[in-house]
N, C-alpha and C. Protein backbone atom coordinates (compact mmCIF):
# COMPACT_ATOMS: atom_id res chain seq x y z
N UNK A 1 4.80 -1.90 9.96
CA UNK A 1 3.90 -3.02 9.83
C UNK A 1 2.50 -2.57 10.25
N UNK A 2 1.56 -2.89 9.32
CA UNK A 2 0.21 -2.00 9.60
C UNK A 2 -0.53 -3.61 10.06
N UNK A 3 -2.06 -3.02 10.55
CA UNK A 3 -2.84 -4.15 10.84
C UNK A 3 -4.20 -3.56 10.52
N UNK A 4 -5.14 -4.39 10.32
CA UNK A 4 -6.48 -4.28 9.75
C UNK A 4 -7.11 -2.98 11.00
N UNK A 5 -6.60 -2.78 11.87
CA UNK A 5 -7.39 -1.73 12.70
C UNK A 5 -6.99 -0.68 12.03
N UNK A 6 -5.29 -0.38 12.13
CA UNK A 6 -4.85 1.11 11.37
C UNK A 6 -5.06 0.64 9.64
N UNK A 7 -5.89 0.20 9.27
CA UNK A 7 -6.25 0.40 7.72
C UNK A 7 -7.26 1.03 7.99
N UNK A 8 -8.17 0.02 8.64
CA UNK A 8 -9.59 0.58 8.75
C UNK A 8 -9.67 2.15 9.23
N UNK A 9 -9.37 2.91 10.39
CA UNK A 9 -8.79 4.22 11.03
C UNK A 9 -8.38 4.80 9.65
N UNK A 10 -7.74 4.27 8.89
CA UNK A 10 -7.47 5.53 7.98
C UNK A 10 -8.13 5.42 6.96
N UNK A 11 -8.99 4.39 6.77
CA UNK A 11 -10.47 4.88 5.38
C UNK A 11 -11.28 5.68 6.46
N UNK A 12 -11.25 5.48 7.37
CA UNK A 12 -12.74 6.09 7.96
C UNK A 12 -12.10 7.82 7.65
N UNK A 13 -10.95 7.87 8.48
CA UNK A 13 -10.24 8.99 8.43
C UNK A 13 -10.35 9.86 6.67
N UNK A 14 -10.13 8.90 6.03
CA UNK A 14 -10.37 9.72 4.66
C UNK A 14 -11.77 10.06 3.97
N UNK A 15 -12.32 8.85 4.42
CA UNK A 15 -13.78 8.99 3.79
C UNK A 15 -14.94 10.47 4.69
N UNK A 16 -14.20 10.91 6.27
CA UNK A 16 -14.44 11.97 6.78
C UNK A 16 -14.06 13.10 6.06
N UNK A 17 -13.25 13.00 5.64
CA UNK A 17 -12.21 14.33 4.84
C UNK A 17 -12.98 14.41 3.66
N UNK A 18 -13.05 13.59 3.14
CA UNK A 18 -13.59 13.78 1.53
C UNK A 18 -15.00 14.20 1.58
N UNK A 19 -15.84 13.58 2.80
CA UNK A 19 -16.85 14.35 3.04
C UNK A 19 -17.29 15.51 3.31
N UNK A 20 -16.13 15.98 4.22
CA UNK A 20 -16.48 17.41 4.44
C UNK A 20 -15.63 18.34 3.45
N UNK A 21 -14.84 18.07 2.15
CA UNK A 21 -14.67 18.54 1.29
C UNK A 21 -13.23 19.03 1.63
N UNK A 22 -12.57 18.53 2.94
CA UNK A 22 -10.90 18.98 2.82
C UNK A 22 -9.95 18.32 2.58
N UNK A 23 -8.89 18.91 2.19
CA UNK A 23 -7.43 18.40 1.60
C UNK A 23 -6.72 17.81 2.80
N UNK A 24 -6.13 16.56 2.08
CA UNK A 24 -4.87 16.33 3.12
C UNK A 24 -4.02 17.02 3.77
N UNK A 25 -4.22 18.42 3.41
CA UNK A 25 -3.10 19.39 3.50
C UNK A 25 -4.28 20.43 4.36
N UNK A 26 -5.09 20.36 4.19
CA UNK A 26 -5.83 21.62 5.33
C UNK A 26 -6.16 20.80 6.73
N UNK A 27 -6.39 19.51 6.54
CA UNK A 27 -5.99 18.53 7.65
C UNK A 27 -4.89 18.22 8.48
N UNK A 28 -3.70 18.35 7.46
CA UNK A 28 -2.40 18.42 8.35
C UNK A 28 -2.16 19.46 9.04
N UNK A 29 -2.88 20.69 8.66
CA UNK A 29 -2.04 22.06 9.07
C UNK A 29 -3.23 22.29 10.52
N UNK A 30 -4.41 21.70 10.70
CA UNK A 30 -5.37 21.80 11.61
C UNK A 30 -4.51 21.33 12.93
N UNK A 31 -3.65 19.76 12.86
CA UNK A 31 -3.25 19.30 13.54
C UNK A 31 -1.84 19.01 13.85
N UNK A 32 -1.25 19.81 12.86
CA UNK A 32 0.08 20.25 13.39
C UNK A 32 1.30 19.20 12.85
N UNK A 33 1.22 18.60 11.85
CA UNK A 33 1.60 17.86 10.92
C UNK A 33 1.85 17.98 9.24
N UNK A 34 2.52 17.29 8.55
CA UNK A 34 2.83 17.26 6.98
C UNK A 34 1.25 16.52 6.41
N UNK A 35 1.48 16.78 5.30
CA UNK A 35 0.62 16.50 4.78
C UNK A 35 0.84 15.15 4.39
N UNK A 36 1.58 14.76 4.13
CA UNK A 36 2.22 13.09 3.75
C UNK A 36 2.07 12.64 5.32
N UNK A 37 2.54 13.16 5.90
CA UNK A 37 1.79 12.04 7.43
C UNK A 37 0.09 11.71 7.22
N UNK A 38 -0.48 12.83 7.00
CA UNK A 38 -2.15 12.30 6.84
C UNK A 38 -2.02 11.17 5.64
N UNK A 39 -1.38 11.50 4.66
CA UNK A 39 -1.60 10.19 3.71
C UNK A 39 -0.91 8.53 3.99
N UNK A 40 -0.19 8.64 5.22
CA UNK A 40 0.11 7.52 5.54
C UNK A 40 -0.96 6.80 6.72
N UNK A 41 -1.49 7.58 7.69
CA UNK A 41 -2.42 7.61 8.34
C UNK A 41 -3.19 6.99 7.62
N UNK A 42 -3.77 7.43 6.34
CA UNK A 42 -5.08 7.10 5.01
C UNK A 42 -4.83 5.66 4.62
N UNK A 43 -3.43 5.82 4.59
CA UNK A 43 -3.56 4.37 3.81
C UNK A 43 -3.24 2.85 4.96
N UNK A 44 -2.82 3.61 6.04
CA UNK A 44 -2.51 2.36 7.38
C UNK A 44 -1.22 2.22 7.03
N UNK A 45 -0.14 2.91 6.81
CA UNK A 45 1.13 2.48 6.99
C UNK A 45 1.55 3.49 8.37
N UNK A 46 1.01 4.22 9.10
CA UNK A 46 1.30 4.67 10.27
C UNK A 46 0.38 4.74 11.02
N UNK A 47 0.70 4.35 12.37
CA UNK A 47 -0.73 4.22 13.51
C UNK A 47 -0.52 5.64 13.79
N UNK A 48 -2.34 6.06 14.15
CA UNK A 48 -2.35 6.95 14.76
C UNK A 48 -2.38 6.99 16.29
N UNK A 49 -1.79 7.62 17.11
CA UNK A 49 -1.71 7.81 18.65
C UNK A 49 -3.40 8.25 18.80
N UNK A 50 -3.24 7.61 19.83
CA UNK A 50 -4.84 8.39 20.77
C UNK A 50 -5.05 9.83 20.93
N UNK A 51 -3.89 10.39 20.86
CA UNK A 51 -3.80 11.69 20.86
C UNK A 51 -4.48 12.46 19.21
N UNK A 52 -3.18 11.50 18.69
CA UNK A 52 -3.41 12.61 17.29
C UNK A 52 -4.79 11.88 16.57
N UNK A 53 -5.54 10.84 17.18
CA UNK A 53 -6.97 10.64 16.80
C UNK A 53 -7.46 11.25 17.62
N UNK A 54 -7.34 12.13 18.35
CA UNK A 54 -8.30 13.19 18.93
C UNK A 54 -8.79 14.48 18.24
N UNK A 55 -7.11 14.61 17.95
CA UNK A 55 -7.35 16.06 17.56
C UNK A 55 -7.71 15.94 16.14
N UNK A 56 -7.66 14.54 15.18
CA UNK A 56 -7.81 14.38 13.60
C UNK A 56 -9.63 14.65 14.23
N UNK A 57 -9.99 13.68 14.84
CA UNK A 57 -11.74 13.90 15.11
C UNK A 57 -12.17 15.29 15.09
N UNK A 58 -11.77 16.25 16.15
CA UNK A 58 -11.99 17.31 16.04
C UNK A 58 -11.95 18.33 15.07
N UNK A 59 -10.49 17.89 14.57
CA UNK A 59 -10.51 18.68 12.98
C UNK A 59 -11.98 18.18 12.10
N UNK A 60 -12.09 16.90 12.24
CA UNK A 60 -13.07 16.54 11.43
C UNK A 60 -14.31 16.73 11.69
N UNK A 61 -14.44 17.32 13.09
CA UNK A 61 -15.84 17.13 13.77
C UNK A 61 -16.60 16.25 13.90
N UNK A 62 -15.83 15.40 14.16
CA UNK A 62 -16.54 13.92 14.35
C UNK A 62 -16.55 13.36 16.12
N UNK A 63 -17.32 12.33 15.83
CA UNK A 63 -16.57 11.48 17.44
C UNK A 63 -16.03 10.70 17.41
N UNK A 64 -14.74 10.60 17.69
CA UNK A 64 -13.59 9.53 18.20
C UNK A 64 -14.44 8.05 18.04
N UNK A 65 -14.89 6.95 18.48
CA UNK A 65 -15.85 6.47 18.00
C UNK A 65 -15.97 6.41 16.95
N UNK A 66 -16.44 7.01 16.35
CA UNK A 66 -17.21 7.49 14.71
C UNK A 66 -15.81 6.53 14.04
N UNK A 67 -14.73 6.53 13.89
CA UNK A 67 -13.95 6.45 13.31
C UNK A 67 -13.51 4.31 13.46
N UNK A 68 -13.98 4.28 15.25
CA UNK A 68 -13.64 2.79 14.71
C UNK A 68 -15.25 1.70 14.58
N UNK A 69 -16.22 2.59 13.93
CA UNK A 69 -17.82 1.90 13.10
C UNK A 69 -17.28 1.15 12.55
N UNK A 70 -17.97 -0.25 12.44
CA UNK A 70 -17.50 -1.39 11.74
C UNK A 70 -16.33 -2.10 11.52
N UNK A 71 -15.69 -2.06 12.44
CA UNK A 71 -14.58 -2.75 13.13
C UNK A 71 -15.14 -4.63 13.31
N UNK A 72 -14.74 -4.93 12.89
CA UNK A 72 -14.68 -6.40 13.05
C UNK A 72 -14.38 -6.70 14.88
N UNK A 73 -15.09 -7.21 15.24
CA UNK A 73 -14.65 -7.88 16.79
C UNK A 73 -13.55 -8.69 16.90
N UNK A 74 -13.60 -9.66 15.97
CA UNK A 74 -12.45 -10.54 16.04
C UNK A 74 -11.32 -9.97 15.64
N UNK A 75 -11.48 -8.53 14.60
CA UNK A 75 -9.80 -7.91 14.11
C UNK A 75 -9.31 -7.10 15.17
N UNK A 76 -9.94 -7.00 16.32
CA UNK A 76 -9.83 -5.86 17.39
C UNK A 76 -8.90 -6.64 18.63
N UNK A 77 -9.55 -7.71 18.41
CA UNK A 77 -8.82 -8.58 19.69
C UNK A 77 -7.78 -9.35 19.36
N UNK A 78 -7.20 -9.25 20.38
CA UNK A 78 -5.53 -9.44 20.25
C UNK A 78 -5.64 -11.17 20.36
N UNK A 79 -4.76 -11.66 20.04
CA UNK A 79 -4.62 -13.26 19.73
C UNK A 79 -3.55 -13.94 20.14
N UNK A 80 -3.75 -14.96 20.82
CA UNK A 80 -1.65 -15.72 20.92
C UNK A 80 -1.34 -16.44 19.40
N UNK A 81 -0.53 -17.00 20.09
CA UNK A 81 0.23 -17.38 18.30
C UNK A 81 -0.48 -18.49 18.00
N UNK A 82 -1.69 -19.05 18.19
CA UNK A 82 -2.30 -20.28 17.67
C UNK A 82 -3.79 -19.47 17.23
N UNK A 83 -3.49 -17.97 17.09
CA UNK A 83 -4.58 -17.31 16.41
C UNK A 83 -6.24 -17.51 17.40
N UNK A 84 -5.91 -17.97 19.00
CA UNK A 84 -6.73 -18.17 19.91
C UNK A 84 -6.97 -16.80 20.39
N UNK A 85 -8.12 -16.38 20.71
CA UNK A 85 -8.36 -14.85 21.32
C UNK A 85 -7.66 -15.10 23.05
N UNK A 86 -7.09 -14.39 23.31
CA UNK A 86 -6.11 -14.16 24.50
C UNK A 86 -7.37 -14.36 25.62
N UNK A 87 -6.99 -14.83 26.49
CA UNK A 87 -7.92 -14.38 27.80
C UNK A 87 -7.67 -13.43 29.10
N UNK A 88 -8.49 -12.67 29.28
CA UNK A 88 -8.24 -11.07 30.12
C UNK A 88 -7.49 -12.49 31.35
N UNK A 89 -6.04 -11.63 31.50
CA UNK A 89 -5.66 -12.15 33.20
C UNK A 89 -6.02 -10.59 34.35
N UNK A 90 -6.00 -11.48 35.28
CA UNK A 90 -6.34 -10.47 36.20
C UNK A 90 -4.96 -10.14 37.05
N UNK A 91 -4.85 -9.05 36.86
CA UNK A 91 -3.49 -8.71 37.76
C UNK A 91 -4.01 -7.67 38.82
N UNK A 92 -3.22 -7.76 39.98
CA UNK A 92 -3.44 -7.42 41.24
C UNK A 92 -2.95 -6.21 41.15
């Protein structure tokens, strides 16, 4: 089950690649993965870990950052089930 963050993460993710002129496949092999994992990544049917958006940035030479530009505020924040933005509790 994907969500508008891991869609967005994987256009940015592709539209980096296509810029700097590499294959899904010289991308996977940078970071230690198939090449069909980057294309699921691309299209938001698999989240990427914090991790393996580290090392995709680096392959890409980008900044971590760079990748979530234009992120919607409201698609970022988490919601209860009446679609209300959650409020930070404070735990001790």
């Amino acid at each position: 089950m994907t969500n508008d963050i891991d869609r967005h993460l994987g256009k940015r993710l592709r539209q980096r690649r296509r810029l700097l002129g590499q294959t899904q496949q010289q991308i996977a092999e940078a970071v230690g993965v198939r090449f069909q994992q980057i294309q699921k990544y691309e299209c938001g049917a698999n989240r990427i870990s914090a991790a393996r958006l580290w090392l995709l940035a680096k392959a890409l030479e980008a900044p971590v950052g760079s990748f979530f530009e234009g992120i919607e505020v409201e698609a970022a924040a988490p919601s209860d089930e009446d679609g209300e933005p959650e409020q930070r509790k404070n735990v001790a």
